[in-house]
C-alpha atoms as a PDB file:
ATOM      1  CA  UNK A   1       0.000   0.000   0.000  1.00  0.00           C
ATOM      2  CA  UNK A   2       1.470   2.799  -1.018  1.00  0.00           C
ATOM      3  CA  UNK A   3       2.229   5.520   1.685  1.00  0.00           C
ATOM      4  CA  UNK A   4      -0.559   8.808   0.330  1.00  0.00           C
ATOM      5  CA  UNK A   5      -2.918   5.613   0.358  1.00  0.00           C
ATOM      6  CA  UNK A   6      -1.877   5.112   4.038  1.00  0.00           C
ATOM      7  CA  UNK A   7      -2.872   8.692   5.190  1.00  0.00           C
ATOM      8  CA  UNK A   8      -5.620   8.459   2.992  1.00  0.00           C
ATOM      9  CA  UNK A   9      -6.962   5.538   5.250  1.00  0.00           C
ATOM     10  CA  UNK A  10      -5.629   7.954   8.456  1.00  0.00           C
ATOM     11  CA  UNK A  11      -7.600  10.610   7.429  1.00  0.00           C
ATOM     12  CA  UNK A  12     -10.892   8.798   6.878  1.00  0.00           C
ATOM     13  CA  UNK A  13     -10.585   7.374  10.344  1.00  0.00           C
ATOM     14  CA  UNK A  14      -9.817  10.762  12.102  1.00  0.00           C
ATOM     15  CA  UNK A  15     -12.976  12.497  10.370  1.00  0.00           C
ATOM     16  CA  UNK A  16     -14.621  10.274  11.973  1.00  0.00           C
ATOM     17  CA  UNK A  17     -12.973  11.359  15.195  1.00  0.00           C
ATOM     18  CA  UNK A  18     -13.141  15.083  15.086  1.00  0.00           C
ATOM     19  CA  UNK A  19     -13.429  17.454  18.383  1.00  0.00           C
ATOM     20  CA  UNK A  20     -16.641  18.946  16.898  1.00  0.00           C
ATOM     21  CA  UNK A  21     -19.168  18.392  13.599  1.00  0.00           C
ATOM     22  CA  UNK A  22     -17.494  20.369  10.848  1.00  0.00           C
ATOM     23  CA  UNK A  23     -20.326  22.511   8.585  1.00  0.00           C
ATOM     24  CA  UNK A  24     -22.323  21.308   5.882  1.00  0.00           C
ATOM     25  CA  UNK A  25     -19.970  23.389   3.038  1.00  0.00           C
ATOM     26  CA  UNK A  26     -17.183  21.370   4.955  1.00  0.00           C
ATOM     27  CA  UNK A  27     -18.608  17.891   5.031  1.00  0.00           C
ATOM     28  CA  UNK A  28     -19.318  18.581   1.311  1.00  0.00           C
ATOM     29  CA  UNK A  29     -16.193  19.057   0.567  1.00  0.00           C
ATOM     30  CA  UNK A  30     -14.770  16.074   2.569  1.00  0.00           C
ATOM     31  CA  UNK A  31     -17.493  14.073   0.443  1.00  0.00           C
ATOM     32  CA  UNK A  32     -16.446  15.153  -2.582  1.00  0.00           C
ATOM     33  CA  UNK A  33     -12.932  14.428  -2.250  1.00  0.00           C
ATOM     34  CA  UNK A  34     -13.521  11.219  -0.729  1.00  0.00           C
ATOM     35  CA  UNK A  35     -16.117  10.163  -3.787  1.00  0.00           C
ATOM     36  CA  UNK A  36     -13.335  11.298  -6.064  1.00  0.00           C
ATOM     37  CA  UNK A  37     -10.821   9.844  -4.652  1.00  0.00           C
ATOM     38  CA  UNK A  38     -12.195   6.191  -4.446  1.00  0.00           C
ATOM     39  CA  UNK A  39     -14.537   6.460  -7.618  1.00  0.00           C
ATOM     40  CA  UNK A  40     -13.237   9.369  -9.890  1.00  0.00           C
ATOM     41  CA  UNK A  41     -14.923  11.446 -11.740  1.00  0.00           C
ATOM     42  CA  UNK A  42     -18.865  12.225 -11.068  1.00  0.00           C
ATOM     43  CA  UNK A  43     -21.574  10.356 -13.294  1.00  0.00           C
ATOM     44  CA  UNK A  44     -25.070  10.427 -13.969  1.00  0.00           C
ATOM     45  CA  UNK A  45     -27.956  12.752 -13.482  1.00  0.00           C
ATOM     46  CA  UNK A  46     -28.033  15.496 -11.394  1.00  0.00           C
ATOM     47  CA  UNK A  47     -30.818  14.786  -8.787  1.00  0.00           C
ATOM     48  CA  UNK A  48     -34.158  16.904  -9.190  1.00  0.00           C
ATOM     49  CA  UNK A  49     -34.704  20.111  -6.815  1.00  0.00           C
ATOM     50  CA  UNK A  50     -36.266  18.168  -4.540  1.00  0.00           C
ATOM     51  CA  UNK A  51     -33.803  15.714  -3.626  1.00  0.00           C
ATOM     52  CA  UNK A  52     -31.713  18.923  -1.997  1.00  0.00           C
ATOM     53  CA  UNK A  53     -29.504  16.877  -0.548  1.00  0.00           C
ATOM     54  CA  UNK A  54     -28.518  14.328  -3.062  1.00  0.00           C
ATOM     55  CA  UNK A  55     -27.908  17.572  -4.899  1.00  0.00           C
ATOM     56  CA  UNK A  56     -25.572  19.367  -2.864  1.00  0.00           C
ATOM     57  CA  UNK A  57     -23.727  16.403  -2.507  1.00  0.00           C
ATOM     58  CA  UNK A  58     -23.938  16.008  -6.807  1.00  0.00           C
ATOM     59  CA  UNK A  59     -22.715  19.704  -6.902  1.00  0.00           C
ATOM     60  CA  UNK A  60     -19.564  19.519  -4.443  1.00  0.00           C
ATOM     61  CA  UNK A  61     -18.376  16.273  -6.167  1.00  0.00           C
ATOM     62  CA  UNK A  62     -18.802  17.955 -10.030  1.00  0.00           C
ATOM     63  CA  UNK A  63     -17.062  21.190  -8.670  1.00  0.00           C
ATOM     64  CA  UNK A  64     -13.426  19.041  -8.264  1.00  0.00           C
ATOM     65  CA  UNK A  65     -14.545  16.583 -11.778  1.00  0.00           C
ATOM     66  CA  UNK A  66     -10.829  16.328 -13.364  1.00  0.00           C
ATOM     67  CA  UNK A  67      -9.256  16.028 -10.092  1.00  0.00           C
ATOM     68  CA  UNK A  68      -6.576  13.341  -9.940  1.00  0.00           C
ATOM     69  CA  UNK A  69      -7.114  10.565  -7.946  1.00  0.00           C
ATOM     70  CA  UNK A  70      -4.178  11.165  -5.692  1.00  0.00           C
ATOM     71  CA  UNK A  71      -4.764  15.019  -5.599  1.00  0.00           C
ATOM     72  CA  UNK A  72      -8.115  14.644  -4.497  1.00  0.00           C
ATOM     73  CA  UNK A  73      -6.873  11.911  -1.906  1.00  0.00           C
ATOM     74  CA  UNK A  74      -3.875  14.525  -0.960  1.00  0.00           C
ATOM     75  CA  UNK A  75      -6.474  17.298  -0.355  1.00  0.00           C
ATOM     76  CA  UNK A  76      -8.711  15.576   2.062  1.00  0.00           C
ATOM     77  CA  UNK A  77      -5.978  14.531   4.031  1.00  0.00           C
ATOM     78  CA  UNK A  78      -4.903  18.130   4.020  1.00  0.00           C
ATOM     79  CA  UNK A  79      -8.451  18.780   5.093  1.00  0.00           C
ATOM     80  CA  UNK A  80      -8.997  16.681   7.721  1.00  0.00           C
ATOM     81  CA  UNK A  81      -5.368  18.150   9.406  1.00  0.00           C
ATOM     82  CA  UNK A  82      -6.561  21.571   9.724  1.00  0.00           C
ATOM     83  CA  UNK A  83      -9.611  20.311  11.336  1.00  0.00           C
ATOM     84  CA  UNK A  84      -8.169  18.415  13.959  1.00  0.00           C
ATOM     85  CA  UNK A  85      -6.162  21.978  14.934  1.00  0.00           C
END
């Protein structure tokens, strides 16, 4: 296992961890990068306006589409460290 993939795991175990509930923009982010990271780029149809949720969540993960793989998995891990501060 290669040694970002090894933080990666880290990372998703300290989220789960964290002194207090991040925000919603936050946690978007955070599931963005983590759907990017492990499936790549987004797919499918954006939910309808009344699925808000499934939306938001459609939205954050199309706003980092062309992200690398390891970037994406990089970022998160930088994003979980500064909340843990």
């Amino acid at each position: 296992m290669s040694e970002l993939k090894k933080q990666f795991e880290a990372a998703l175990a300290d989220s789960k961890k964290l002194p207090e509930r991040p925000s919603n923009d936050v946690l978007l982010q955070l599931y963005a990068l983590y759907k990017q990271s492990t499936e790549g780029d987004v797919e499918g149809k954006r939910p309808g306006f009344t699925d808000m949720v499934g939306r938001a969540k459609y939205d954050a993960w199309a706003a980092v589409k062309g992200t690398a793989g390891d970037d994406a998995m990089q970022r998160y891990i930088d994003l979980v460290a500064s909340l843990k501060d």
